[in-house]
Protein backbone atom coordinates (compact mmCIF):
# COMPACT_ATOMS: atom_id res chain seq x y z
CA UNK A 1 139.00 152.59 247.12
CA UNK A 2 139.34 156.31 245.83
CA UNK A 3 142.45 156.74 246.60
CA UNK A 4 144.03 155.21 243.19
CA UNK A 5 141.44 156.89 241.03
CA UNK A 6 142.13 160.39 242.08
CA UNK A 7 145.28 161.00 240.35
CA UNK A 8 143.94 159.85 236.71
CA UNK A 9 140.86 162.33 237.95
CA UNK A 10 143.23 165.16 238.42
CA UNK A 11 145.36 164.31 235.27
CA UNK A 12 142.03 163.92 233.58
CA UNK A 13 140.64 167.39 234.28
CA UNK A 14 143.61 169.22 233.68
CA UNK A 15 143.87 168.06 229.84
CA UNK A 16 140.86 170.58 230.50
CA UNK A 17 143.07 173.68 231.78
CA UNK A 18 142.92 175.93 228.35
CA UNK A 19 146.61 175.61 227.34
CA UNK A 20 147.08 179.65 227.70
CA UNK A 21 146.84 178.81 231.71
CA UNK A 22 149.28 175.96 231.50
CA UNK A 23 152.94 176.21 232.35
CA UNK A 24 153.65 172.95 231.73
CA UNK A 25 152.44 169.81 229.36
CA UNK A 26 151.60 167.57 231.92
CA UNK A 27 149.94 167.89 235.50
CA UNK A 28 152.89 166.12 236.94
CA UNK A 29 154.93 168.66 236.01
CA UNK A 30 153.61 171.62 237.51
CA UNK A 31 155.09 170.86 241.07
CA UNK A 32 154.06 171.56 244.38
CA UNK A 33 151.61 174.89 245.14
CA UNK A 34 153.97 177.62 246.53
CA UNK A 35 151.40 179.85 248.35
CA UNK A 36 152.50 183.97 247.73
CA UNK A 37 154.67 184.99 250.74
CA UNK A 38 152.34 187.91 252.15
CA UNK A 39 149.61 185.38 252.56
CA UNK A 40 151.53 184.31 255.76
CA UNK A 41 149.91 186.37 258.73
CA UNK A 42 151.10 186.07 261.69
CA UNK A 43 148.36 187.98 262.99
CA UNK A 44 145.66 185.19 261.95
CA UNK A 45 147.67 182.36 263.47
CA UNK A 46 147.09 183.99 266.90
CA UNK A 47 143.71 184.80 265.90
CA UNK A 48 143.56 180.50 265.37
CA UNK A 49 145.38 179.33 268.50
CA UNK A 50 142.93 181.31 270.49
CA UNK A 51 140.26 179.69 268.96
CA UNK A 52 141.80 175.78 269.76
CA UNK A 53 140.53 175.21 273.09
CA UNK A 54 137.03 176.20 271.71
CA UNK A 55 137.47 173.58 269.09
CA UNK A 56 139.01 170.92 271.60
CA UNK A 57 135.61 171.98 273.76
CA UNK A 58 133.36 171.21 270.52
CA UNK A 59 135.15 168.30 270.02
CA UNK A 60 134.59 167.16 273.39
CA UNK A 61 130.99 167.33 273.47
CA UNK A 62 130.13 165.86 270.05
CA UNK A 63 132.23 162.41 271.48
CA UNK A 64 130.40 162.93 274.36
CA UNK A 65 126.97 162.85 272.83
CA UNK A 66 127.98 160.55 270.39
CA UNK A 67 128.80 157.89 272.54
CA UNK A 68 125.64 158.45 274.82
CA UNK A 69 123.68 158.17 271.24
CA UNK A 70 122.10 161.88 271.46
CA UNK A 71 122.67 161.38 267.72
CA UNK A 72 123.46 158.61 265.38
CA UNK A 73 125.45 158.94 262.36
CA UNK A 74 123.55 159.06 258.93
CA UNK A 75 122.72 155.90 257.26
């Protein structure tokens, strides 16, 4: 149901934006974020796959519990 809403929400607070920041008139202008080249570490992405199997493990065991109903979801 949000889904249409959030551009006009976006568009909205950007009229916001003082007009020193803005590079352009309107939001849909501005194009698609181009993150900075040096924030690409390859380090980090290592650092992250090693971390996956702990997350599939997590994962796992939340289903697992979940469908046993060690917890049920928040009315």
């Amino acid at each position: 149901m949000i889904y249409p809403l959030t551009p006009l929400y976006a568009e909205e607070a950007f009229h916001y934006v003082p007009s020193i920041l803005k590079e352009q008139d309107a939001l849909y202008k501005v194009g698609w974020f181009q993150p900075k080249s040096h924030w690409f570490r390859e380090d980090l992405h290592e650092d992250m796959q090693a971390l996956e199997p702990l997350k599939d493990t997590a994962l796992r065991l939340l289903e697992s519990a979940r469908k046993r109903q060690y917890f049920l979801p928040s009315a």
